[in-house]
PDB file of N, CA and C in Angstrom:
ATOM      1  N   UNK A   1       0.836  -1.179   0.000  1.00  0.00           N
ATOM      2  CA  UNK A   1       0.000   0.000   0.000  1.00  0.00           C
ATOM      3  C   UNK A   1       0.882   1.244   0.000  1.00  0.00           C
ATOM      4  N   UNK A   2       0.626   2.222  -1.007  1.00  0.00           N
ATOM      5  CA  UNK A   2       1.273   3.114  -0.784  1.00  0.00           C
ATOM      6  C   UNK A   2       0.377   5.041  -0.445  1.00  0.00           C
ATOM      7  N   UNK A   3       0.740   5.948   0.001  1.00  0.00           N
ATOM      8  CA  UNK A   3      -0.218   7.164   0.189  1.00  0.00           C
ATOM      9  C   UNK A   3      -0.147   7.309  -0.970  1.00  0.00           C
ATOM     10  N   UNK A   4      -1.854   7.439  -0.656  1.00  0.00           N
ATOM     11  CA  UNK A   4      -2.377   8.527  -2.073  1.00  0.00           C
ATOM     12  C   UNK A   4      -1.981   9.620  -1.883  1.00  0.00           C
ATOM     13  N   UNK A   5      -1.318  10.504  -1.770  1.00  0.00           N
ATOM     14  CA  UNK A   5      -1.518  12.084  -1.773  1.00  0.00           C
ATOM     15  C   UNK A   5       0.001  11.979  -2.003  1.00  0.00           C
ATOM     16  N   UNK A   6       0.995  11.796  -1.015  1.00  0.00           N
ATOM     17  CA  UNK A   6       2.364  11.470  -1.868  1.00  0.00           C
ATOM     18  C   UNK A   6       2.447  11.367  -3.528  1.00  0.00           C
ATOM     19  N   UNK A   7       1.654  10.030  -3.986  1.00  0.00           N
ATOM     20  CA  UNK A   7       1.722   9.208  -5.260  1.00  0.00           C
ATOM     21  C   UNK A   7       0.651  10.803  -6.025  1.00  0.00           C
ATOM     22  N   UNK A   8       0.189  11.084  -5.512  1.00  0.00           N
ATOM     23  CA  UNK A   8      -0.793  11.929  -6.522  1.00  0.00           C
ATOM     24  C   UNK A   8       0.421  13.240  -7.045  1.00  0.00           C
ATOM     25  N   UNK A   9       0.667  13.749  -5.444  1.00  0.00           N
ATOM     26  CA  UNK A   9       1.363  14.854  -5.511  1.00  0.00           C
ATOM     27  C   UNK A   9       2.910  15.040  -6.559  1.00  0.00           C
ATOM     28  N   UNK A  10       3.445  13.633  -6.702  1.00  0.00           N
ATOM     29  CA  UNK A  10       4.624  13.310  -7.149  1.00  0.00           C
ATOM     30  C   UNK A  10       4.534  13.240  -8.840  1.00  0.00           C
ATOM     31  N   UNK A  11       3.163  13.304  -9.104  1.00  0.00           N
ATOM     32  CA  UNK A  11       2.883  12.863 -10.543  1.00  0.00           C
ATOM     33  C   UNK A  11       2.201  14.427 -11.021  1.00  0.00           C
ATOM     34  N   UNK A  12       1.847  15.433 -10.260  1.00  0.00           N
ATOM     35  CA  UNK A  12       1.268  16.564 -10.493  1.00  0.00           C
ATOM     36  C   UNK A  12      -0.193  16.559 -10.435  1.00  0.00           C
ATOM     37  N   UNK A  13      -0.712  15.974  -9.719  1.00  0.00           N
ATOM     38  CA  UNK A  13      -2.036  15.623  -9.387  1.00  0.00           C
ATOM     39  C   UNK A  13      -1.965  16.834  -8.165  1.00  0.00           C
ATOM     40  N   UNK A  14      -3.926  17.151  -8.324  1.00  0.00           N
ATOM     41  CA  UNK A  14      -4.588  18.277  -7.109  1.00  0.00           C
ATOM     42  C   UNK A  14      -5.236  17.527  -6.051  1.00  0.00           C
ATOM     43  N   UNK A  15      -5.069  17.684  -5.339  1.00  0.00           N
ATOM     44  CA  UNK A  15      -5.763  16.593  -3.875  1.00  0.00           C
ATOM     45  C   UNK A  15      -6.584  17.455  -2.870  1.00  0.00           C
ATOM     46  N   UNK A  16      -7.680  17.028  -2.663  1.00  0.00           N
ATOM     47  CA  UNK A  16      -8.858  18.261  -2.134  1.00  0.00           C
ATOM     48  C   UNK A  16      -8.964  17.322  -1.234  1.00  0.00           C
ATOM     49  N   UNK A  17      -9.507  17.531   0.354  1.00  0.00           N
ATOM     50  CA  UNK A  17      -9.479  16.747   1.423  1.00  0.00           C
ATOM     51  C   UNK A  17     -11.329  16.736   1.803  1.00  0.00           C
ATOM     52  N   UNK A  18     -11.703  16.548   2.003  1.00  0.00           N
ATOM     53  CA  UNK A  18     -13.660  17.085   2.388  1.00  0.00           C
ATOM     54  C   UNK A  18     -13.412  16.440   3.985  1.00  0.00           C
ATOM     55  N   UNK A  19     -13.398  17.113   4.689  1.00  0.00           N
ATOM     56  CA  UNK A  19     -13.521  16.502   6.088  1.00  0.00           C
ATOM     57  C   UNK A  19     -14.753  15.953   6.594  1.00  0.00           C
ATOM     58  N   UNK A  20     -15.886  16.084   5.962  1.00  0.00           N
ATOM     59  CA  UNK A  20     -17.526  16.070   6.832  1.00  0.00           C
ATOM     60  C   UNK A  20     -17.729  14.885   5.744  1.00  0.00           C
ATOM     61  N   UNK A  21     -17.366  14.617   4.263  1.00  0.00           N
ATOM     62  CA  UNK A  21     -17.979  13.066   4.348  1.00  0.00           C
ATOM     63  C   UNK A  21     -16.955  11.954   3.913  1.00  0.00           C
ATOM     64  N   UNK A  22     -15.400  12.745   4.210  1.00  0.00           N
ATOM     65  CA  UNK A  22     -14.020  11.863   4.429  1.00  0.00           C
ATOM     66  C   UNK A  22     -13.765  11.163   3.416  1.00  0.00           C
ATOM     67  N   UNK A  23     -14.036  11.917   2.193  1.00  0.00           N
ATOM     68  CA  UNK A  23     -13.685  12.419   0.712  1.00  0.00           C
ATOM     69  C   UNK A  23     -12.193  12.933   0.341  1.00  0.00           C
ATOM     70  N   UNK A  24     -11.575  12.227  -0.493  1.00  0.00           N
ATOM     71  CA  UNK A  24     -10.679  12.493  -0.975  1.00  0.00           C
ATOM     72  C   UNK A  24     -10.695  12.500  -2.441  1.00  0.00           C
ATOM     73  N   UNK A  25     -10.350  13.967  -3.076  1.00  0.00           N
ATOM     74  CA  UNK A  25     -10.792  14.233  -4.461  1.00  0.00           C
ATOM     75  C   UNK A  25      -9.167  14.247  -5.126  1.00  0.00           C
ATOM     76  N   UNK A  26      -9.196  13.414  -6.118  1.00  0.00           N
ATOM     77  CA  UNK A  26      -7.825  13.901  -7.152  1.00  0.00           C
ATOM     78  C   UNK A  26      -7.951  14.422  -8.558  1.00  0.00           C
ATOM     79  N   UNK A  27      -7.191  15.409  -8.835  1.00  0.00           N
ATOM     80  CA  UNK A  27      -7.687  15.675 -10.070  1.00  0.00           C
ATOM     81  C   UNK A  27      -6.308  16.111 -10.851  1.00  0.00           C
ATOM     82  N   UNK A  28      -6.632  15.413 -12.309  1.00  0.00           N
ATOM     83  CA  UNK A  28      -5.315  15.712 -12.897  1.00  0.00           C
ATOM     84  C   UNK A  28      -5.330  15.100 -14.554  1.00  0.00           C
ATOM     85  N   UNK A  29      -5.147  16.188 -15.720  1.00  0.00           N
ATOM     86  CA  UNK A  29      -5.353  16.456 -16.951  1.00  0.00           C
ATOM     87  C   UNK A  29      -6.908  15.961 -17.277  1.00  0.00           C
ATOM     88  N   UNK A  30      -7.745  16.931 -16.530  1.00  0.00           N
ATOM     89  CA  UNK A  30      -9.339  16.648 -16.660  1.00  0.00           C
ATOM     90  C   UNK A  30     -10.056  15.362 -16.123  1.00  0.00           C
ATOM     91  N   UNK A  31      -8.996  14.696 -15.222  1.00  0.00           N
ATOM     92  CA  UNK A  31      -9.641  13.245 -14.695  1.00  0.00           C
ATOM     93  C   UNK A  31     -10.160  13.943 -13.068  1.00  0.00           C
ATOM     94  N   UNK A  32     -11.268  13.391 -12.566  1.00  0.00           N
ATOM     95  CA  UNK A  32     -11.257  13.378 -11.272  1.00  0.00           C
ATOM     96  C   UNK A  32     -11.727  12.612 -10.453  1.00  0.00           C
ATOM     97  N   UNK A  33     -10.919  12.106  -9.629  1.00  0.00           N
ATOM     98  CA  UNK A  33     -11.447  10.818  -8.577  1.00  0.00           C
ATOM     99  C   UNK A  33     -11.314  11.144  -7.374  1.00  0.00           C
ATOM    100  N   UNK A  34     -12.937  10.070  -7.008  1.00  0.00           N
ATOM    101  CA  UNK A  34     -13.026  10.513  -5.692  1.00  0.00           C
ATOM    102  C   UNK A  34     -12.927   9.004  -4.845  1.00  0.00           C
ATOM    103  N   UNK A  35     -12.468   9.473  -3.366  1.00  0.00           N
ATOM    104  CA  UNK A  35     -12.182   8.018  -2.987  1.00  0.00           C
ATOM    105  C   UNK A  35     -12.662   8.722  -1.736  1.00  0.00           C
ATOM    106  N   UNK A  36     -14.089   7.589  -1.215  1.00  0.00           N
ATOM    107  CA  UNK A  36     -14.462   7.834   0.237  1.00  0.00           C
ATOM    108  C   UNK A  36     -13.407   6.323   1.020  1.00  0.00           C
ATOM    109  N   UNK A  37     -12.951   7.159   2.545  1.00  0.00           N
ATOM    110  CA  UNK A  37     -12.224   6.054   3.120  1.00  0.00           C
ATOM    111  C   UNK A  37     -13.004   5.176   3.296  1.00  0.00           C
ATOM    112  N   UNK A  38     -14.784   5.276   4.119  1.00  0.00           N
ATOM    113  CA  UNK A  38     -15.022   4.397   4.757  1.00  0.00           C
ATOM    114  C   UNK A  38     -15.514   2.959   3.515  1.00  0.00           C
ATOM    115  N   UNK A  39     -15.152   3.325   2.371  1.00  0.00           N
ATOM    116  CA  UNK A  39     -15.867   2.259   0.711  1.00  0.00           C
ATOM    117  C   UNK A  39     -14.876   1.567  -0.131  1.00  0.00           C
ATOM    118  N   UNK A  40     -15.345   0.985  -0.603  1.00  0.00           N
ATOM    119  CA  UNK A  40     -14.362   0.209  -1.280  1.00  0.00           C
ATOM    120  C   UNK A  40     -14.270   0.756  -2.848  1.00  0.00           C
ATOM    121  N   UNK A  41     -14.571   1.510  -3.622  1.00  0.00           N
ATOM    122  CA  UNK A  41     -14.863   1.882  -4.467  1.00  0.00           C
ATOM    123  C   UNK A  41     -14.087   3.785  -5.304  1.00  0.00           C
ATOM    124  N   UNK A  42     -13.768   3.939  -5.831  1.00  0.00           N
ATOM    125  CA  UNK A  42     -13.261   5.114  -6.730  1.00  0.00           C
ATOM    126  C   UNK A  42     -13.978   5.347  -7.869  1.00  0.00           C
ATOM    127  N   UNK A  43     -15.240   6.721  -7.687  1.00  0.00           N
ATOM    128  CA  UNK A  43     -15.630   6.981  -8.713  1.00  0.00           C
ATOM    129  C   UNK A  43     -14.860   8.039  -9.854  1.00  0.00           C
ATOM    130  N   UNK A  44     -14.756   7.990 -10.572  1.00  0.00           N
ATOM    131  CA  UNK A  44     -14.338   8.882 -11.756  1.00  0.00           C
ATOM    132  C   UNK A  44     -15.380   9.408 -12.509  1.00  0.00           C
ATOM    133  N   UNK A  45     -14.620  10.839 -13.196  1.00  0.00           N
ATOM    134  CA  UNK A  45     -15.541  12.291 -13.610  1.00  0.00           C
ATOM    135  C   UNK A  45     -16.004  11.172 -14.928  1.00  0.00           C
ATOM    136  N   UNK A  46     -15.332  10.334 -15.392  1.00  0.00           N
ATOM    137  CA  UNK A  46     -15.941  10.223 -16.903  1.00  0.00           C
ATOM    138  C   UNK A  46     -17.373   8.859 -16.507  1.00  0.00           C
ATOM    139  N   UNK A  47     -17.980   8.779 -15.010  1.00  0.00           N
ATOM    140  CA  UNK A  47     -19.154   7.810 -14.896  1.00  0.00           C
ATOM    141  C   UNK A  47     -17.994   5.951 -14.408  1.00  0.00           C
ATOM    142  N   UNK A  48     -16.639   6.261 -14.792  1.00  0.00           N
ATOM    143  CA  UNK A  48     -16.484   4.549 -14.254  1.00  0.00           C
ATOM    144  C   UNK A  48     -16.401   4.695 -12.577  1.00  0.00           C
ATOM    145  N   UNK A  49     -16.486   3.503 -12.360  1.00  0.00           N
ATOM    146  CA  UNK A  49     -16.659   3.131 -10.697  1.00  0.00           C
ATOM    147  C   UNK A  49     -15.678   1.837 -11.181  1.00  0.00           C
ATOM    148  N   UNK A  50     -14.416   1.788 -10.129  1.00  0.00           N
ATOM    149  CA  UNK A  50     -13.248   1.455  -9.908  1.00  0.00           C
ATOM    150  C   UNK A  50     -13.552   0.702  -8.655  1.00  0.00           C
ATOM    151  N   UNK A  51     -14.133  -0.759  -8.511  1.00  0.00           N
ATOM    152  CA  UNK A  51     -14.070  -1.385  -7.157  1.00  0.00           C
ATOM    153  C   UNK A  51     -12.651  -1.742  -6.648  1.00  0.00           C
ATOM    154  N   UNK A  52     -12.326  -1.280  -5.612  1.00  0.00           N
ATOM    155  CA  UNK A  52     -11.026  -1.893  -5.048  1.00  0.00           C
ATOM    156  C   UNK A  52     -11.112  -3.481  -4.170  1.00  0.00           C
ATOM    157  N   UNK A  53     -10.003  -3.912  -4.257  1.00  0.00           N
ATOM    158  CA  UNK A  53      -9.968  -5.208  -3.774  1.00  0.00           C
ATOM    159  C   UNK A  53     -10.057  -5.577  -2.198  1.00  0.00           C
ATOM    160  N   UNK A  54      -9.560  -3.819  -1.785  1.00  0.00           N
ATOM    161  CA  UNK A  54      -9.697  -3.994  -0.152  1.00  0.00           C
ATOM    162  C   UNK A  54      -9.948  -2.089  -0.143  1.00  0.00           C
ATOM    163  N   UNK A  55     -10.807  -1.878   1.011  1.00  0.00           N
ATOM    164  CA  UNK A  55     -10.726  -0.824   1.565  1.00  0.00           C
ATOM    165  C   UNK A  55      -9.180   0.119   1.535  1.00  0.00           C
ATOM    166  N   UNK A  56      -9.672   1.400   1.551  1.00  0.00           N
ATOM    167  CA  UNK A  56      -8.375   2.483   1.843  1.00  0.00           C
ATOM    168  C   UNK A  56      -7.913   2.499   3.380  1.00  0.00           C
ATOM    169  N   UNK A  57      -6.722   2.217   3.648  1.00  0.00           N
ATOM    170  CA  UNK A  57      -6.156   2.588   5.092  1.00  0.00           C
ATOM    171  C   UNK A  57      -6.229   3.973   5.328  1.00  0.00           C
ATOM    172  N   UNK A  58      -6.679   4.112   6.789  1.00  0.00           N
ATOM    173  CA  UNK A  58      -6.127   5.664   6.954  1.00  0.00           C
ATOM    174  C   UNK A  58      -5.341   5.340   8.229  1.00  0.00           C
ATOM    175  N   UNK A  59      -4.054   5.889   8.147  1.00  0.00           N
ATOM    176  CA  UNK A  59      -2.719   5.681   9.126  1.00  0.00           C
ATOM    177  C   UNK A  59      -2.576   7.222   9.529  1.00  0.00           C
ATOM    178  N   UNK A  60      -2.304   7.416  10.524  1.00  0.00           N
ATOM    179  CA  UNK A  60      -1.823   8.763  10.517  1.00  0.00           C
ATOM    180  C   UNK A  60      -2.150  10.223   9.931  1.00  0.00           C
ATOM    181  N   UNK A  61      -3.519   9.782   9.189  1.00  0.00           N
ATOM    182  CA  UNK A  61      -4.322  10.790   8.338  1.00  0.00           C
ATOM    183  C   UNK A  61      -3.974  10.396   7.419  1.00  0.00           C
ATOM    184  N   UNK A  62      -3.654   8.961   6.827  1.00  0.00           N
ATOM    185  CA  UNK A  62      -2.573   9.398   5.463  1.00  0.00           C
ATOM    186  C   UNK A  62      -3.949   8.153   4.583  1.00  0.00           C
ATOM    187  N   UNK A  63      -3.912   8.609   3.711  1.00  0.00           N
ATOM    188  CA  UNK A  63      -5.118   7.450   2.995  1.00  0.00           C
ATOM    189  C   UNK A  63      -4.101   6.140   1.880  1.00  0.00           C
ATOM    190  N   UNK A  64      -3.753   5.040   2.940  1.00  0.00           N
ATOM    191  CA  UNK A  64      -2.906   4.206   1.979  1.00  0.00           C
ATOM    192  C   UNK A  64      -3.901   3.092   0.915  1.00  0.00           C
ATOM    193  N   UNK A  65      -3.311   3.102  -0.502  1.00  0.00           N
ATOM    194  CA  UNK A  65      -3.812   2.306  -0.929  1.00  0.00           C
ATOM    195  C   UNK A  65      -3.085   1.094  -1.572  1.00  0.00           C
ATOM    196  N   UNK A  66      -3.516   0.044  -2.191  1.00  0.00           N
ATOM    197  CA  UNK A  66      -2.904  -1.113  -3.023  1.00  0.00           C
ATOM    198  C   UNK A  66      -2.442  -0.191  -4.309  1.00  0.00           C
ATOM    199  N   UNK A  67      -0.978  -0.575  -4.467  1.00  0.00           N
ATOM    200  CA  UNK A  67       0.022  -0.306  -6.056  1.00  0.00           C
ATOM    201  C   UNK A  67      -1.500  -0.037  -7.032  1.00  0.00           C
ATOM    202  N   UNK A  68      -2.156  -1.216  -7.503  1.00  0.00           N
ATOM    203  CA  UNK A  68      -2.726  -1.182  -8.487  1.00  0.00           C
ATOM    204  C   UNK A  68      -4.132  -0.431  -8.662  1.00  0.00           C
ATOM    205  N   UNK A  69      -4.865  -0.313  -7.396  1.00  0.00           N
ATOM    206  CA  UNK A  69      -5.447   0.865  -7.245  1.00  0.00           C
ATOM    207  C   UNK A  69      -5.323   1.903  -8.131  1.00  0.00           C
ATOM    208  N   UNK A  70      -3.901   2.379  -7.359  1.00  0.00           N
ATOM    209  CA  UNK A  70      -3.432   3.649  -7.925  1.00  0.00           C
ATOM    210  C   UNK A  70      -3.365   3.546  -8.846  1.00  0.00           C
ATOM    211  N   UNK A  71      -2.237   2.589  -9.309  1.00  0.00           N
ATOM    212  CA  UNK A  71      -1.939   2.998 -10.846  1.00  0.00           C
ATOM    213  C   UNK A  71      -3.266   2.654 -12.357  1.00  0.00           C
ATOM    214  N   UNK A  72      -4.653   2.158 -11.520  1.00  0.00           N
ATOM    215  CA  UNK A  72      -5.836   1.879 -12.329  1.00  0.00           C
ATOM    216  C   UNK A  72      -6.091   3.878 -12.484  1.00  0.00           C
ATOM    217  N   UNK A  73      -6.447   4.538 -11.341  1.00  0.00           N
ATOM    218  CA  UNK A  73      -6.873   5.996 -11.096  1.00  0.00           C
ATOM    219  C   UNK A  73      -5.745   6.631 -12.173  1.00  0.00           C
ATOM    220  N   UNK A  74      -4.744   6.721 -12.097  1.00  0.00           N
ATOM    221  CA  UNK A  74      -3.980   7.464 -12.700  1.00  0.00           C
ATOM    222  C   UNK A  74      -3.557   7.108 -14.035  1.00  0.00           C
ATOM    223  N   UNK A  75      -3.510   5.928 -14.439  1.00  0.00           N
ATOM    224  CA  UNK A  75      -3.903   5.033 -16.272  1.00  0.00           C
ATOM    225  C   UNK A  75      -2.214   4.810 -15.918  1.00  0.00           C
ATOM    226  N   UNK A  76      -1.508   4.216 -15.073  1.00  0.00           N
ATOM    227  CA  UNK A  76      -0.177   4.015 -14.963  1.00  0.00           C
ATOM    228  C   UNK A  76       0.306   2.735 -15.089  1.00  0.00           C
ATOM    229  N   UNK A  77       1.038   2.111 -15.379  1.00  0.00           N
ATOM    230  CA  UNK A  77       1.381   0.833 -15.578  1.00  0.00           C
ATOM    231  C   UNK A  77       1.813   0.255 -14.241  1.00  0.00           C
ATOM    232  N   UNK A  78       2.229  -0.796 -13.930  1.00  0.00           N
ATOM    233  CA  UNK A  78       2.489  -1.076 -12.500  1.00  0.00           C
ATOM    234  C   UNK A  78       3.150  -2.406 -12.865  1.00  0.00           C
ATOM    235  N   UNK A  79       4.112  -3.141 -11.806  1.00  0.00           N
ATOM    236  CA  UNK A  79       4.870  -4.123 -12.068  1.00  0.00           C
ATOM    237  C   UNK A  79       5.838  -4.480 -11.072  1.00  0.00           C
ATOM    238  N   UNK A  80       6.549  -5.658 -11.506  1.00  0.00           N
ATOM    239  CA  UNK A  80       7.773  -5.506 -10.188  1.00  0.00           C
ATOM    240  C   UNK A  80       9.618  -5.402 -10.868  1.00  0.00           C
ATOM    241  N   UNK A  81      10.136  -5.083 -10.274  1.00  0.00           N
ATOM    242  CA  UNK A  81      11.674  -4.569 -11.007  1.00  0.00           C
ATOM    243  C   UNK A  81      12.188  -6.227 -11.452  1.00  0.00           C
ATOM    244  N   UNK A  82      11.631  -7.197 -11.362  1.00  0.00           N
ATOM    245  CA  UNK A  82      12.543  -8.643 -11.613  1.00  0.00           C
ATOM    246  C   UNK A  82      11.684  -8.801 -12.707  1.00  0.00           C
ATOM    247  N   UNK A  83      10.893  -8.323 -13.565  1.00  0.00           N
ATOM    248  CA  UNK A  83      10.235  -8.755 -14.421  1.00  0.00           C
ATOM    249  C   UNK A  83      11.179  -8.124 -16.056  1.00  0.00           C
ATOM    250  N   UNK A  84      12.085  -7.327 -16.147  1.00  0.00           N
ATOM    251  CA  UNK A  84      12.546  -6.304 -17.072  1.00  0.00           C
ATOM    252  C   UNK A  84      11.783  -6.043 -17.804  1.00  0.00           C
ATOM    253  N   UNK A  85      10.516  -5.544 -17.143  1.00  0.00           N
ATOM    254  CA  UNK A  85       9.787  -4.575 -18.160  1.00  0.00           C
ATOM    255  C   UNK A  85       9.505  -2.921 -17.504  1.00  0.00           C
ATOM    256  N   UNK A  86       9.912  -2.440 -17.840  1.00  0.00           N
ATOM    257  CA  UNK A  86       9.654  -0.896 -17.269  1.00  0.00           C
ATOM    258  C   UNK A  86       8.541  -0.694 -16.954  1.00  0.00           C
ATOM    259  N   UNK A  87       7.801  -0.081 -16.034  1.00  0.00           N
ATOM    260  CA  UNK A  87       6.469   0.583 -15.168  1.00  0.00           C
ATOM    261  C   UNK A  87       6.711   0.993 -14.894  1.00  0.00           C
ATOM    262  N   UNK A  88       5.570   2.247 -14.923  1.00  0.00           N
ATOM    263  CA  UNK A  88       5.179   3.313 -14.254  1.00  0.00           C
ATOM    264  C   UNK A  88       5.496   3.239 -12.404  1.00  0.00           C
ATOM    265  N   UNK A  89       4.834   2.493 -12.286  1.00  0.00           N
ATOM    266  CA  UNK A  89       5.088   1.649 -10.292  1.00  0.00           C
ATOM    267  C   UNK A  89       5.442   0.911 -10.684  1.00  0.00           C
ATOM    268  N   UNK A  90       6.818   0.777  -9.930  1.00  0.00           N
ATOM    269  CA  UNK A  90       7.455  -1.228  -9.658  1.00  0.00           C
ATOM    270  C   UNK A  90       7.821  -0.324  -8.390  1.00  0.00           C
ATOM    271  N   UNK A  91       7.786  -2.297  -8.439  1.00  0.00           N
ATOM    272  CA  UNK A  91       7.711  -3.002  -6.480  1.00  0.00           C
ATOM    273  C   UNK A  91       9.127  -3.575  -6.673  1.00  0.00           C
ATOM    274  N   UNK A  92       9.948  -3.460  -5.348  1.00  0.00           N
ATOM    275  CA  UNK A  92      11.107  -4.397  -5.388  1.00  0.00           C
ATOM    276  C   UNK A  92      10.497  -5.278  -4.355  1.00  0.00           C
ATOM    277  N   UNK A  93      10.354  -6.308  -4.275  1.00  0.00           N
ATOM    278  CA  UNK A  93       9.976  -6.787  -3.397  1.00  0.00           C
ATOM    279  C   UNK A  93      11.091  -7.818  -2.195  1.00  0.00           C
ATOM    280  N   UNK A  94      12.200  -7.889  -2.613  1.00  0.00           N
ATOM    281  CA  UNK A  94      13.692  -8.001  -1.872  1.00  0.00           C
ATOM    282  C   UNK A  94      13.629  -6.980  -1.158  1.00  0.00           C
ATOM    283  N   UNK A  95      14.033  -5.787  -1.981  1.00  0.00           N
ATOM    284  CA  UNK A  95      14.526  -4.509  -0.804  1.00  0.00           C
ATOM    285  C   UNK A  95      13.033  -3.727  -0.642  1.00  0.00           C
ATOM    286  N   UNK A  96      11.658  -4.779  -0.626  1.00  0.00           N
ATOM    287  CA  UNK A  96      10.479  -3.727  -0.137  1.00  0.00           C
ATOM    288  C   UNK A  96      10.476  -2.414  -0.164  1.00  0.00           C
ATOM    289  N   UNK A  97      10.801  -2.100  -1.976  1.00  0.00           N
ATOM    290  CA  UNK A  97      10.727  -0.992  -2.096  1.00  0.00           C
ATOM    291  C   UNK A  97       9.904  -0.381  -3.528  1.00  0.00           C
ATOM    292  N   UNK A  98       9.391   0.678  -3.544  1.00  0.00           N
ATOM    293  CA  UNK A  98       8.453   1.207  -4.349  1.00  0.00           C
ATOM    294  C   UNK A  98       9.081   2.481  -5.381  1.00  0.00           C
ATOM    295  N   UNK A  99       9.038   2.237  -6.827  1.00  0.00           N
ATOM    296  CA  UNK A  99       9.698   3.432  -7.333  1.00  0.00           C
ATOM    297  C   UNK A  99       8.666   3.570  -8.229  1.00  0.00           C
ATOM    298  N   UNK A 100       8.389   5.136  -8.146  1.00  0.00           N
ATOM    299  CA  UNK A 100       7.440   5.663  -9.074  1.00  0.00           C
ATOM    300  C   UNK A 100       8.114   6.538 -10.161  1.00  0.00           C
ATOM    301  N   UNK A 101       8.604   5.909 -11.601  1.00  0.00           N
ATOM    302  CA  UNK A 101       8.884   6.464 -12.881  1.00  0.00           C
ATOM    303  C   UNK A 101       7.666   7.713 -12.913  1.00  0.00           C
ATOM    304  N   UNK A 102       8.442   9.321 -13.212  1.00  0.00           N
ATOM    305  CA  UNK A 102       7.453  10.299 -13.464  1.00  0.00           C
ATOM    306  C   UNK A 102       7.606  10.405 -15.052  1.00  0.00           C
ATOM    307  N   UNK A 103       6.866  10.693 -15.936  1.00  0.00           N
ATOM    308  CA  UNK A 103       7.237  10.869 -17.514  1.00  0.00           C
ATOM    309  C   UNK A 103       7.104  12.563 -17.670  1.00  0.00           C
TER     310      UNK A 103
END
């Protein structure tokens, strides 16, 4: 799981917080998604609904989600570094580590 707002912020994504129905809005080259913590689900401006496989963590205020989540919201490729194929997200999963390619 990695923070959404980090992963948004790092790619040039806008992140709007709604405190009263614990809404988290991203928006970025006319896309916008919204992710309530307490659901399993990410709607997007263009009508898709994005079921996730598990609920959003909230740690520390921080809203963590699954690699592929994200990289479904943001149209990013995703993968792990032992595969030699380049992604957008790869996972090392030896040194449990996460690198996000920006283009």
């Amino acid at each position: 799981m990695l923070p959404m707002r980090f992963v948004a912020e790092s790619i040039g994504t806008k992140v709007e917080w709604d405190k009263a129905t614990r809404t988290a809005t991203f928006t970025k080259d006319g896309i916008v998604a919204k992710i309530q913590i307490d659901g399993n689900k990410i709607v997007l401006s263009n009508g898709e609904t994005i079921v996730m496989d598990s609920k959003p963590l909230n740690i520390n205020n921080r809203i963590l989600l699954p690699i592929t989540n994200i990289s479904r919201v943001f149209n990013m490729t995703n993968g792990n570094t032992t595969d030699g194929i380049a992604q957008d997200i790869e996972w090392n999963a030896v040194e449990r580590t996460v690198t996000i390619n920006v283009k």
